[in-house]
N, C-alpha and C. Protein backbone atom coordinates (compact mmCIF):
# COMPACT_ATOMS: atom_id res chain seq x y z
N UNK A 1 -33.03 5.66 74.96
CA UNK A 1 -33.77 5.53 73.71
C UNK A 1 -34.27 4.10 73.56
N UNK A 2 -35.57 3.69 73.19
CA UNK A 2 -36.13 2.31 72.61
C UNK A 2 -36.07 2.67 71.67
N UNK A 3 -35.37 0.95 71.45
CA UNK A 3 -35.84 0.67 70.22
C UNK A 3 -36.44 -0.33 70.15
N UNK A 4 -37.26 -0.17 68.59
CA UNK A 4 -37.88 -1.60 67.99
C UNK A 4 -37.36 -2.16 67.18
N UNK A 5 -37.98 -3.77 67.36
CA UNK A 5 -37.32 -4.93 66.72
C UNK A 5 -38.35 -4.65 64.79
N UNK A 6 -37.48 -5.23 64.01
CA UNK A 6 -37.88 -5.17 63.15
C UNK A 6 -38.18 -6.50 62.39
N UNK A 7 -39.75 -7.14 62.08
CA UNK A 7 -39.61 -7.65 61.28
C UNK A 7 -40.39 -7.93 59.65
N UNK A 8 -39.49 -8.41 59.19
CA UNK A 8 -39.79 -8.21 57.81
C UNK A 8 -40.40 -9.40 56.88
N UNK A 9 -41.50 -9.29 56.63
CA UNK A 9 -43.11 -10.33 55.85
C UNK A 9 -41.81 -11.49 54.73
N UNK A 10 -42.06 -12.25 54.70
CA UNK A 10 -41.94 -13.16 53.23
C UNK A 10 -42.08 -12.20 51.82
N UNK A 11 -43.17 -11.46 51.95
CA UNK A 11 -43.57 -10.83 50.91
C UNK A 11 -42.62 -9.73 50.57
N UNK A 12 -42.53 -9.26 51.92
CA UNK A 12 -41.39 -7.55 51.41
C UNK A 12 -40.44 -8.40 51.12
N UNK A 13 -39.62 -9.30 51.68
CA UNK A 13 -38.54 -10.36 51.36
C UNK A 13 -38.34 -9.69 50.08
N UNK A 14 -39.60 -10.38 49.36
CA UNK A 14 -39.54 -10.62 47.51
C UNK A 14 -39.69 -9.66 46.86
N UNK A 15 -40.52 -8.88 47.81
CA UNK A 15 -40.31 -7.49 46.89
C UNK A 15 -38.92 -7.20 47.14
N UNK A 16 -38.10 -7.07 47.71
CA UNK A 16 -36.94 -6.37 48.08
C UNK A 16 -36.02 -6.75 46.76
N UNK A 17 -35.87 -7.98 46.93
CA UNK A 17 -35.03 -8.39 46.53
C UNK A 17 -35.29 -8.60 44.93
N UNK A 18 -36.66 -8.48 43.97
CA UNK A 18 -36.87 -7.84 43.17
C UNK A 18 -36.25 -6.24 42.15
N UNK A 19 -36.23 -5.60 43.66
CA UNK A 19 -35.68 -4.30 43.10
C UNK A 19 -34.50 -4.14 42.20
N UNK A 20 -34.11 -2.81 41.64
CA UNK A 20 -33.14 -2.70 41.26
C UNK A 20 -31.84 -2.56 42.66
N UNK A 21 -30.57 -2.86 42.08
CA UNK A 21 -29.33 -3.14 43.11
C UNK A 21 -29.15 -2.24 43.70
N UNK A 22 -29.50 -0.52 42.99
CA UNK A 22 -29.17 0.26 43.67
C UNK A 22 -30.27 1.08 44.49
N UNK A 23 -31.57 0.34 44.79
CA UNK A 23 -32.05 0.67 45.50
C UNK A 23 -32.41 0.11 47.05
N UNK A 24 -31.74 -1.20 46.34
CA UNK A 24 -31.94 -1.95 47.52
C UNK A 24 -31.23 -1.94 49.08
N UNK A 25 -29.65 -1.40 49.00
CA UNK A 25 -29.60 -0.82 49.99
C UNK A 25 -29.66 0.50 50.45
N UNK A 26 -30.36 1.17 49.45
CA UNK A 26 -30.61 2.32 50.02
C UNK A 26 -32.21 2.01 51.06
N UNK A 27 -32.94 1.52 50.91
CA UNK A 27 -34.09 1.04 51.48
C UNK A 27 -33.74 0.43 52.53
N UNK A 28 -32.81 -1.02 52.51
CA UNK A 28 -32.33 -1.57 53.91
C UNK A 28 -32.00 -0.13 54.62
N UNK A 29 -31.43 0.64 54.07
CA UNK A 29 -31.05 1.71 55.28
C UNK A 29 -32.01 2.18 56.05
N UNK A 30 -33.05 2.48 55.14
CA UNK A 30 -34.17 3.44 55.91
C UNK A 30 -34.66 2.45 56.74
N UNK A 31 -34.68 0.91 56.33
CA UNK A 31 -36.14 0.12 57.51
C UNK A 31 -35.10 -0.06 58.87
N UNK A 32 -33.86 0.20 58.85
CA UNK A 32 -32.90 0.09 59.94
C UNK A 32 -32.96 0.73 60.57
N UNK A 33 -33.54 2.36 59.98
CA UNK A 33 -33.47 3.55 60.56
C UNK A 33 -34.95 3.49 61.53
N UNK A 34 -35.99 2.55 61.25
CA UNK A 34 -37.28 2.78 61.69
C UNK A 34 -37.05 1.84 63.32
N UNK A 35 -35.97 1.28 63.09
CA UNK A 35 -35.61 0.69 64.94
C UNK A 35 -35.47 1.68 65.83
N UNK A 36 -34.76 3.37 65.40
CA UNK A 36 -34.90 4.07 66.29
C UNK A 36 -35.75 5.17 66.26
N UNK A 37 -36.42 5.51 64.60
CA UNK A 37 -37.67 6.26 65.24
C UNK A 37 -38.72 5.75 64.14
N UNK A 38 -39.54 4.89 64.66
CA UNK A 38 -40.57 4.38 63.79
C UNK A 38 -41.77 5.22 62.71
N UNK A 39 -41.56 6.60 63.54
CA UNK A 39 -42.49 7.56 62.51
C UNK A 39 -41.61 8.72 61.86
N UNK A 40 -40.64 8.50 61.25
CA UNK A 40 -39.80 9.78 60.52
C UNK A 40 -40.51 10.61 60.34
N UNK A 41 -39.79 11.59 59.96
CA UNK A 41 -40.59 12.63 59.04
C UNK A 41 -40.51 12.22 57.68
N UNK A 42 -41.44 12.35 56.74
CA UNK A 42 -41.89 11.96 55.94
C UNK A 42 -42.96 10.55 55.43
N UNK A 43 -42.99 10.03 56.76
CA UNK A 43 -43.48 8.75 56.76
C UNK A 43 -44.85 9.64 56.79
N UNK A 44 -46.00 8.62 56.49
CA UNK A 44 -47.48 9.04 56.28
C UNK A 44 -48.29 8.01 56.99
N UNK A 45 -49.09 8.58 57.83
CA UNK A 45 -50.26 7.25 58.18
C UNK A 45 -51.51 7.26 57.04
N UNK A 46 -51.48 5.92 56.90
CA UNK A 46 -52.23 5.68 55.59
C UNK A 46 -54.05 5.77 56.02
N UNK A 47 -54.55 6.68 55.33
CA UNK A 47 -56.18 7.43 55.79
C UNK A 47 -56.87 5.23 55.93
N UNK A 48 -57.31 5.56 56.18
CA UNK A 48 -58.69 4.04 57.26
C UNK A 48 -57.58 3.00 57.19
N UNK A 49 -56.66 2.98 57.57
CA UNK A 49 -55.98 2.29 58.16
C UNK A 49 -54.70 1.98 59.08
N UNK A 50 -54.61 1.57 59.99
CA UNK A 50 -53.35 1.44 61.02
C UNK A 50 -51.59 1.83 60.63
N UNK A 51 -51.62 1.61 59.52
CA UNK A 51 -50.53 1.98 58.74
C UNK A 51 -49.77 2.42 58.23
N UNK A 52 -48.43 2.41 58.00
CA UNK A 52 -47.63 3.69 57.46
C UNK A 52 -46.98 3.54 56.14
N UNK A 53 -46.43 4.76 55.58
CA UNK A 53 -45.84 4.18 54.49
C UNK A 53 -44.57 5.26 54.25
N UNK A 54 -43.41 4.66 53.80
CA UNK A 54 -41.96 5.90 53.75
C UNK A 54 -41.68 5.96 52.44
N UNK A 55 -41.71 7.11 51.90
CA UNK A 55 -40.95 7.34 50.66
C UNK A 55 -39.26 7.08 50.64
N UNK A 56 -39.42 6.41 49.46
CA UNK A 56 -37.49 6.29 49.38
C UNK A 56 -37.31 6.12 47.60
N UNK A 57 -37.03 7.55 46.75
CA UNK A 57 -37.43 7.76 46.15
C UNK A 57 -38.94 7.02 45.09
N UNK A 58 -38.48 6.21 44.34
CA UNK A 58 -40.10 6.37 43.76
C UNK A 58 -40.56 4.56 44.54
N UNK A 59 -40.17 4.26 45.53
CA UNK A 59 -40.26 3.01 46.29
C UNK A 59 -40.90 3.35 47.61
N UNK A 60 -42.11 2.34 47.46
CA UNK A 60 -43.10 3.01 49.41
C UNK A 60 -42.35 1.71 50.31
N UNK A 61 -42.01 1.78 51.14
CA UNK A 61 -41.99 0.95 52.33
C UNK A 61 -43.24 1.17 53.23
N UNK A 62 -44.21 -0.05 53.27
CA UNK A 62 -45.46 -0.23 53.69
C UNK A 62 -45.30 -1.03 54.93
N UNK A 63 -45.41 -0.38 55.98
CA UNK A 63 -45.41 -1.15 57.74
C UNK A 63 -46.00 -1.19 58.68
N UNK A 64 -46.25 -1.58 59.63
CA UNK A 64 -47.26 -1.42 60.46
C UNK A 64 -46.65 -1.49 62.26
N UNK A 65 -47.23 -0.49 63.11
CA UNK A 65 -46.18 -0.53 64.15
C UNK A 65 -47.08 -1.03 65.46
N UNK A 66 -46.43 -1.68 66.32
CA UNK A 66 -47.01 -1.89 67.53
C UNK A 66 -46.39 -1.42 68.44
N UNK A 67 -46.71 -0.44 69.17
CA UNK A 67 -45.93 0.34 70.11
C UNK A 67 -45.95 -0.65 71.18
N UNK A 68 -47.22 -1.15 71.78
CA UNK A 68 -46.90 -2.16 72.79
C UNK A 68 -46.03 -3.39 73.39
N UNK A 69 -45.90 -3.93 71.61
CA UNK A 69 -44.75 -4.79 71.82
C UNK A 69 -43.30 -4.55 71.47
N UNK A 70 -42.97 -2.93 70.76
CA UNK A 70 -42.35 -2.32 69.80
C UNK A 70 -42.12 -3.16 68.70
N UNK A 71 -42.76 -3.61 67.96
CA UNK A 71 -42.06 -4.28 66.83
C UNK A 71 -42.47 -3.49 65.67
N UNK A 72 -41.56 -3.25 64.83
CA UNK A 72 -42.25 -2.82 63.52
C UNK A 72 -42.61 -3.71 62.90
N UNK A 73 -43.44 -3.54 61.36
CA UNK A 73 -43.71 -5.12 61.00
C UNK A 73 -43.43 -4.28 59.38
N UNK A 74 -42.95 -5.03 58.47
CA UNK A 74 -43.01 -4.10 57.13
C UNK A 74 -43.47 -5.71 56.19
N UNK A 75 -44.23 -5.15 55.49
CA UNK A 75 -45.36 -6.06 54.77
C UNK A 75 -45.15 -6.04 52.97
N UNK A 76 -44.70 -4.86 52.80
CA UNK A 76 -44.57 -4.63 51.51
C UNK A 76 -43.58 -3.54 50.78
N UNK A 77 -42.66 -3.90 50.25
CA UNK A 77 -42.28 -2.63 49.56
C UNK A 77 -42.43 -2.83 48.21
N UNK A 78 -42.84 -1.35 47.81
CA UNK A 78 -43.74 -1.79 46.31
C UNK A 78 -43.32 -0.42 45.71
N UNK A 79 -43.20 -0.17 44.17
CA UNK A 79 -43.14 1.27 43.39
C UNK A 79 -44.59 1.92 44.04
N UNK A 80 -44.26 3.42 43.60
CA UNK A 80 -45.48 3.79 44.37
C UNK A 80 -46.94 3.85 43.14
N UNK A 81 -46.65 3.35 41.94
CA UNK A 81 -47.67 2.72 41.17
C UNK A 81 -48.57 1.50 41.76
N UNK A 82 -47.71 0.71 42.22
CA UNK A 82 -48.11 -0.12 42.82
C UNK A 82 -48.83 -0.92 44.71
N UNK A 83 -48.06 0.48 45.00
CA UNK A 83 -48.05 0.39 46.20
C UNK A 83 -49.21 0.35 46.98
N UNK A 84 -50.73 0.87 46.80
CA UNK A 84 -51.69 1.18 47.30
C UNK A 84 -52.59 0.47 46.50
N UNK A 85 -52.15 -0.47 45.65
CA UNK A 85 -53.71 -1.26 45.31
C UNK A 85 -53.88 -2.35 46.21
């Protein structure tokens, strides 16, 4: 099995750590989970762009993958009000 390295923007940083307490490791779980399969089920590629995004209840984890180098890259986690502007 590969895996990918994961890394995580300044920005998701702050979003993260923004959140409420009890969501926050529920989310670390899932971007841990994207080292061994980067496209879950439920994850979505986002229409005109390279991108994905995971539901974890009302919170998107917004990432972007490079299979070539495997790295995931996660850029943003945002409510999903917010998530797509």
């Amino acid at each position: 099995m590969v895996m990918y390295r994961i890394r995580v923007s300044r920005r998701a940083t702050k979003d993260l750590a923004s959140l409420p307490k009890n969501y926050i490791r529920l989310i670390a779980d899932h971007i841990e989970a994207l080292q061994a399969e980067p496209r879950p089920q439920g994850a979505k590629k986002l229409k005109d762009r390279a991108d994905y995004s995971l539901r974890v209840g009302p919170y998107r984890i917004l990432y972007d993958i490079d299979d070539d180098k495997r790295i995931i890259t996660i850029y943003r986690i945002k409510h999903r009000r917010e998530a797509y502007r």
